[in-house]
Each structure stands twice: as structure tokens, then as C-alpha cells.
PDB file of N, CA and C in Angstrom:
ATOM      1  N   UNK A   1      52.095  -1.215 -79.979  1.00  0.00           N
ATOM      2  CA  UNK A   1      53.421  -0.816 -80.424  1.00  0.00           C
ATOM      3  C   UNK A   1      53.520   0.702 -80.390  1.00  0.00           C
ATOM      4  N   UNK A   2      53.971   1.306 -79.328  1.00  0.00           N
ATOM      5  CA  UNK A   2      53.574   2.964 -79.152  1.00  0.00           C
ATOM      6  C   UNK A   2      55.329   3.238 -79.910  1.00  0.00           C
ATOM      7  N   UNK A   3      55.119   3.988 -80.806  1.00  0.00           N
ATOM      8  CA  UNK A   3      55.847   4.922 -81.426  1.00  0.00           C
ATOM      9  C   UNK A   3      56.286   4.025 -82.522  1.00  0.00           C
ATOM     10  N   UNK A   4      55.280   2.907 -82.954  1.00  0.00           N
ATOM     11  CA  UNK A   4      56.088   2.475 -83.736  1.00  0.00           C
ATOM     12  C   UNK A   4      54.591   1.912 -85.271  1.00  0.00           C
ATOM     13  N   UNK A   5      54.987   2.316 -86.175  1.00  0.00           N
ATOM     14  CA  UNK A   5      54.193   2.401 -87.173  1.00  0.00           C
ATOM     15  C   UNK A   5      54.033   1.231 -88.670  1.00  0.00           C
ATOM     16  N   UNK A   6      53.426   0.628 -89.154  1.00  0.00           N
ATOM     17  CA  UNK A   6      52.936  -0.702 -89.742  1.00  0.00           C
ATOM     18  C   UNK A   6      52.974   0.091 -90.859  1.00  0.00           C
ATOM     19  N   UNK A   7      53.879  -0.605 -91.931  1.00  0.00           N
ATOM     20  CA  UNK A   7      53.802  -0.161 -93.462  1.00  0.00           C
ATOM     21  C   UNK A   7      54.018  -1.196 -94.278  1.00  0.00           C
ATOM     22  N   UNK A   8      53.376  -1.381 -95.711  1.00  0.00           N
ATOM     23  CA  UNK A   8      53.747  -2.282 -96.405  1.00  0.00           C
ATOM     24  C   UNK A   8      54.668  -1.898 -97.215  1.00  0.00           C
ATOM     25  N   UNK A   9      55.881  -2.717 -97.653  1.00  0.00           N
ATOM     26  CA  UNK A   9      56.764  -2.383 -98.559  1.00  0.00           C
ATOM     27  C   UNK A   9      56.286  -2.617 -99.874  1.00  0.00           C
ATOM     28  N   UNK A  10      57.061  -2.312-100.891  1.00  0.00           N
ATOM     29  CA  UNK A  10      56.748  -2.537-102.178  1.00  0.00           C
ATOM     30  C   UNK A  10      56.912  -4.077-102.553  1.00  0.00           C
ATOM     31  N   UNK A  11      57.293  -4.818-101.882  1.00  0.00           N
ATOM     32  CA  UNK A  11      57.443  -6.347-101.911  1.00  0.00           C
ATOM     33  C   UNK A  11      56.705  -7.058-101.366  1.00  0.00           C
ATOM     34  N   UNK A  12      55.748  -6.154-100.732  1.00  0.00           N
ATOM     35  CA  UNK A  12      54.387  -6.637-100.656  1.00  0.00           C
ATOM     36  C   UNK A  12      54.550  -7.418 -98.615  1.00  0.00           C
ATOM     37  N   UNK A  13      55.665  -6.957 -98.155  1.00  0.00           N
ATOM     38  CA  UNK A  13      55.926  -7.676 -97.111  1.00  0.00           C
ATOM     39  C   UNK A  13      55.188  -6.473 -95.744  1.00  0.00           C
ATOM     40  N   UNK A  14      55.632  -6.602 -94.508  1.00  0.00           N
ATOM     41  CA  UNK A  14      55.436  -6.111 -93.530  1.00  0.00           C
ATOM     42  C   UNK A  14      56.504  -5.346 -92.745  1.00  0.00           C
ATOM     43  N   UNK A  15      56.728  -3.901 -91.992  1.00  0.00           N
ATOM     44  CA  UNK A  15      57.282  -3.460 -91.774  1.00  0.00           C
ATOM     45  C   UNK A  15      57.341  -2.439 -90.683  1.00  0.00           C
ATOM     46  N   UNK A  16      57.737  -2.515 -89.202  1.00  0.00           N
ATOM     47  CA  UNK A  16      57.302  -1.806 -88.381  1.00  0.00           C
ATOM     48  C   UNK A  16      58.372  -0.808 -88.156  1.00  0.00           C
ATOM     49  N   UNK A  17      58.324   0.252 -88.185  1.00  0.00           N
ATOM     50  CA  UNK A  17      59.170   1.829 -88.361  1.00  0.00           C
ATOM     51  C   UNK A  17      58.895   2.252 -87.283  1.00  0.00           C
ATOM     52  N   UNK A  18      60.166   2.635 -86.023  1.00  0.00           N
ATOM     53  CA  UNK A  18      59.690   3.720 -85.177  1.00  0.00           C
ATOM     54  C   UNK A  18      59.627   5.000 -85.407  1.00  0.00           C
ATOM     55  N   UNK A  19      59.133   5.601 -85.309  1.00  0.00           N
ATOM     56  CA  UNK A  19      58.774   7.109 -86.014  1.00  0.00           C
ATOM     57  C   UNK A  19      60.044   7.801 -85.003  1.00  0.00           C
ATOM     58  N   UNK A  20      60.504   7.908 -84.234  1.00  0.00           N
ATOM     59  CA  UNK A  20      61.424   8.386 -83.309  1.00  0.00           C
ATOM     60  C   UNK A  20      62.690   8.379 -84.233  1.00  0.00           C
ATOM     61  N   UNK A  21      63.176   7.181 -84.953  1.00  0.00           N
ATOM     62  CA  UNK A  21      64.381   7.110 -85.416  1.00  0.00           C
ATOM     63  C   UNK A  21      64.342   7.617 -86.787  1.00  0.00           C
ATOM     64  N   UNK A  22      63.581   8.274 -87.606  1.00  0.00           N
ATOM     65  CA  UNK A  22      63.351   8.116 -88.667  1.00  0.00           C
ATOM     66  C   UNK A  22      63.821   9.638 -88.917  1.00  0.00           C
ATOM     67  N   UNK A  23      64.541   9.904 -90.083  1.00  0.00           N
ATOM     68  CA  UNK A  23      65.524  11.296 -90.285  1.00  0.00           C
ATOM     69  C   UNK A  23      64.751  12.222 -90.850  1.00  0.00           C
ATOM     70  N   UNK A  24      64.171  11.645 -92.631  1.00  0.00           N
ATOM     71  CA  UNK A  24      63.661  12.289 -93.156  1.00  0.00           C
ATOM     72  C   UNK A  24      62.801  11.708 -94.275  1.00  0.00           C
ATOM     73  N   UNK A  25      61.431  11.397 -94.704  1.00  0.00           N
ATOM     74  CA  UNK A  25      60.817  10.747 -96.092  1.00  0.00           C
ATOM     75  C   UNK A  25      61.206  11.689 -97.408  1.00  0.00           C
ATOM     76  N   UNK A  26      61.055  10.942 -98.063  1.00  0.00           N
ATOM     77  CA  UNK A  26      61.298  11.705 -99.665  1.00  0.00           C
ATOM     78  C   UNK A  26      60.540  10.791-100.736  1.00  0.00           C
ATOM     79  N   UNK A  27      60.286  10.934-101.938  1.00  0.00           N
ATOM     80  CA  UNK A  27      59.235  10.235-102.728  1.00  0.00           C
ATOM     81  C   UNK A  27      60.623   9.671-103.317  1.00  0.00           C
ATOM     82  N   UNK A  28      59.844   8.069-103.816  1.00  0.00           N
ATOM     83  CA  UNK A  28      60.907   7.250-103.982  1.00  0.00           C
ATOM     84  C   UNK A  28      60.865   7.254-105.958  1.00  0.00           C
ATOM     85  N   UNK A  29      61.990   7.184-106.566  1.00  0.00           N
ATOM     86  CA  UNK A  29      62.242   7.682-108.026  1.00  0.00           C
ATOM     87  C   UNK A  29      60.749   6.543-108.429  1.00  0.00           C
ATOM     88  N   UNK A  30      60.916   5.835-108.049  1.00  0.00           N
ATOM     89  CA  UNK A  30      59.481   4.165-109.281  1.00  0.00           C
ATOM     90  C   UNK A  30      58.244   4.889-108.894  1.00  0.00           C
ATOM     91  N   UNK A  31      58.209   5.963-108.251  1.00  0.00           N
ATOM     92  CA  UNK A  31      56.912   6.593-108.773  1.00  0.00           C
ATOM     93  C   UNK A  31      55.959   7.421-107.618  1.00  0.00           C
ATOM     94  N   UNK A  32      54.694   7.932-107.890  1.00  0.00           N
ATOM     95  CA  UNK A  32      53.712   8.587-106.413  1.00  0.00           C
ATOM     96  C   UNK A  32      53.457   8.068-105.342  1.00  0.00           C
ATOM     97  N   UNK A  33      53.574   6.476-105.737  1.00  0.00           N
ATOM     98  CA  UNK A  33      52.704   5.690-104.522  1.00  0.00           C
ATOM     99  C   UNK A  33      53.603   4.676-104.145  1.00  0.00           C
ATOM    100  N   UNK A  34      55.081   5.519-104.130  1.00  0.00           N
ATOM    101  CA  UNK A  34      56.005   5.166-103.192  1.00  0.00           C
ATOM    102  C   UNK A  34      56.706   6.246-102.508  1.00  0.00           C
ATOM    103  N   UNK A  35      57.585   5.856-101.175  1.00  0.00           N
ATOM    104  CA  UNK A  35      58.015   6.453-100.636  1.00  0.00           C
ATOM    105  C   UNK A  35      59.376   6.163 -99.930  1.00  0.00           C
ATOM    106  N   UNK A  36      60.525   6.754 -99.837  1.00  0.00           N
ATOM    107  CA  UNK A  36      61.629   6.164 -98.778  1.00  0.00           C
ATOM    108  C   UNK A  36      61.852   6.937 -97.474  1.00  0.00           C
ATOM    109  N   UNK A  37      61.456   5.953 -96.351  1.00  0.00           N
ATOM    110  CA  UNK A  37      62.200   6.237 -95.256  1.00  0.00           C
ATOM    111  C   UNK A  37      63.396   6.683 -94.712  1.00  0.00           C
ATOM    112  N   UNK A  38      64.286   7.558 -94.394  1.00  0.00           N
ATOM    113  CA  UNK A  38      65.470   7.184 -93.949  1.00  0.00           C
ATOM    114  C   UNK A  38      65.492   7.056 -92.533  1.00  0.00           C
ATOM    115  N   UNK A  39      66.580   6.062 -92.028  1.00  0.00           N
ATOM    116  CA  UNK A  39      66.432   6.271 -90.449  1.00  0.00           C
ATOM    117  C   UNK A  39      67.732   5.277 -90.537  1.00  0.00           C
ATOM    118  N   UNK A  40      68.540   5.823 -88.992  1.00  0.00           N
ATOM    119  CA  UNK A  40      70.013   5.491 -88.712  1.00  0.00           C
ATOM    120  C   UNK A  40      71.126   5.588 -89.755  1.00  0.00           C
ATOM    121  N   UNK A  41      72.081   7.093 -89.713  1.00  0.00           N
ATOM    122  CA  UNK A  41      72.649   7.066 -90.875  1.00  0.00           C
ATOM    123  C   UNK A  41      72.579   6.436 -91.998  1.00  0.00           C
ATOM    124  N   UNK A  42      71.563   6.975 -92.835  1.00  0.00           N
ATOM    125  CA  UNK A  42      71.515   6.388 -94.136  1.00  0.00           C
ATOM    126  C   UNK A  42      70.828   5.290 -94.851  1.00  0.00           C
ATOM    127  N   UNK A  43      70.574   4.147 -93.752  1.00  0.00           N
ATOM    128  CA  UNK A  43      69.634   3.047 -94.060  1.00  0.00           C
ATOM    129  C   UNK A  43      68.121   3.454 -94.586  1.00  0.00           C
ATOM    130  N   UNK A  44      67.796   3.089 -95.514  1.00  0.00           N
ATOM    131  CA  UNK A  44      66.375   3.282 -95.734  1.00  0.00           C
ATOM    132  C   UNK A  44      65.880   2.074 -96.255  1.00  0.00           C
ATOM    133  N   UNK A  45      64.491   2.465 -95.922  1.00  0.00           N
ATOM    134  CA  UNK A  45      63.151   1.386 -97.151  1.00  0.00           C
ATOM    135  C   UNK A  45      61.894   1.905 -97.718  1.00  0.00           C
ATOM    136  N   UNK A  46      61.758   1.250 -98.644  1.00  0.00           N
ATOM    137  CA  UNK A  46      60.956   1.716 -99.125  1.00  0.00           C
ATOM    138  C   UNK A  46      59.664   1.377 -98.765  1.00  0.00           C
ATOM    139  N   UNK A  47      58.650   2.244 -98.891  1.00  0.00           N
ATOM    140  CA  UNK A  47      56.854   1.462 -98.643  1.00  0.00           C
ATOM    141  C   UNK A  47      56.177   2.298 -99.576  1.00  0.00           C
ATOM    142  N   UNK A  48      55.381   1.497 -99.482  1.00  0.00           N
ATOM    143  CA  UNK A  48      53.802   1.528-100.357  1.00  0.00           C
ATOM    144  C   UNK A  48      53.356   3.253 -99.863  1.00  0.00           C
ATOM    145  N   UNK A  49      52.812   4.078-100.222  1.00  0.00           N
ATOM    146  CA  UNK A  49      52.085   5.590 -99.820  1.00  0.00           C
ATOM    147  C   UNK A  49      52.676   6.456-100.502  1.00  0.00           C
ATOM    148  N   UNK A  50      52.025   7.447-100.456  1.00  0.00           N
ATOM    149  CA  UNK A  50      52.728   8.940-101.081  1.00  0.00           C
ATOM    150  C   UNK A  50      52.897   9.712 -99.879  1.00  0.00           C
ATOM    151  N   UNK A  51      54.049  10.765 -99.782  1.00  0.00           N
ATOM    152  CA  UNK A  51      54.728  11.372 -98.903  1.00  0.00           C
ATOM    153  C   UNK A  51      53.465  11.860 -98.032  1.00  0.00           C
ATOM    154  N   UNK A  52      52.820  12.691 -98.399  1.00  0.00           N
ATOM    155  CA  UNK A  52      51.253  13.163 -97.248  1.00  0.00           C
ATOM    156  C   UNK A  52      50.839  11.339 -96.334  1.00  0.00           C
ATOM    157  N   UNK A  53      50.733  10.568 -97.018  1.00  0.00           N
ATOM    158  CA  UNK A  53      50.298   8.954 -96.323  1.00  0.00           C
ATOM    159  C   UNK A  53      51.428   9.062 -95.458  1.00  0.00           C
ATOM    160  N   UNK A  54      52.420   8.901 -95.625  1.00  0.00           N
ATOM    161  CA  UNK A  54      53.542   8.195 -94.860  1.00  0.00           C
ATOM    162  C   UNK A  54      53.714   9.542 -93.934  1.00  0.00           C
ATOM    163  N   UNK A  55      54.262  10.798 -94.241  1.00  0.00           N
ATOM    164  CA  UNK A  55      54.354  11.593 -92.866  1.00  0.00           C
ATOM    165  C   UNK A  55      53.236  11.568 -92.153  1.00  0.00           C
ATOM    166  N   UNK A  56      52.436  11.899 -92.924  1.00  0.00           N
ATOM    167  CA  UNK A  56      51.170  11.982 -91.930  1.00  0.00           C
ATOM    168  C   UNK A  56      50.968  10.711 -90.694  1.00  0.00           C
ATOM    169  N   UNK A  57      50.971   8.914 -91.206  1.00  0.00           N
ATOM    170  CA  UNK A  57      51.222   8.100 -90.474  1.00  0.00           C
ATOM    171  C   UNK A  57      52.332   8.469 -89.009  1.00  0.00           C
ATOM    172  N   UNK A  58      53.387   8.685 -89.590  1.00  0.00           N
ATOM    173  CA  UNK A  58      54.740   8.764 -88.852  1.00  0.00           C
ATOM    174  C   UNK A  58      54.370   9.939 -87.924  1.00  0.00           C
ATOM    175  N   UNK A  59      53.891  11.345 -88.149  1.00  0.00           N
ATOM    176  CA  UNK A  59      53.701  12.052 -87.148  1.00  0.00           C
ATOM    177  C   UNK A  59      52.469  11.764 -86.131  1.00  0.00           C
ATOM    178  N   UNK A  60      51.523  10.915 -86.668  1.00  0.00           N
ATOM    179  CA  UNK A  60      50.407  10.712 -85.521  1.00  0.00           C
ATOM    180  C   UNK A  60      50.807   9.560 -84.851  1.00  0.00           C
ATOM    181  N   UNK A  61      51.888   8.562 -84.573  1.00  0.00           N
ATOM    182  CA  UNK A  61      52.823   7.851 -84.050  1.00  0.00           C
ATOM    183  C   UNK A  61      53.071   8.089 -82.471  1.00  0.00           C
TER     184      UNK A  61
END
């Protein structure tokens, strides 16, 4: 899956993110060891990591 990155959500489910479409991360309010995605005006989700986990994932993509 080239450009496209495996995260677990907080619901414990599965979630593949292309790092291409993705706007900007920000730490999600329920706490460190979450995070929200945004990507395509405004849509986001949330996953499991703290902001260093998740960019870091998304830029080596």
C-alpha cells in the first residue's frame, strides 16, 4: 500500500490513511495517546498515538 499508512482507531478498529491527502494532525482533546487526522475539507479520525507517532508514521509514507 505505497503512500498509504495502517492506524488503529480508538475503537479499537483498522484504518488505512493516505498520507498524500491528509491536511494537518493535532492532539485529540481525550488525551496524549490520541490523535486527529484531518484530510478532505474537514473530515477527520481519530487514532491511537501521540502527535511525534502519527507524523512521524505519515511522513515516512
Amino acid at each position: 500500500m505505497n503512500g498509504y499508512v495502517e492506524f488503529k482507531t480508538i475503537d479499537g478498529e483498522y484504518v488505512a490513511i493516505n498520507a498524500d491527502r491528509v491536511n494537518y494532525v493535532r492532539r485529540y482533546r481525550g488525551g496524549e495517546d490520541a490523535s486527529a487526522v484531518n484530510f478532505e475539507k474537514g473530515h477527520y479520525v481519530v487514532v491511537q498515538g501521540n502527535l511525534a507517532e502519527v507524523t512521524d508514521a505519515l511522513s515516512n509514507a
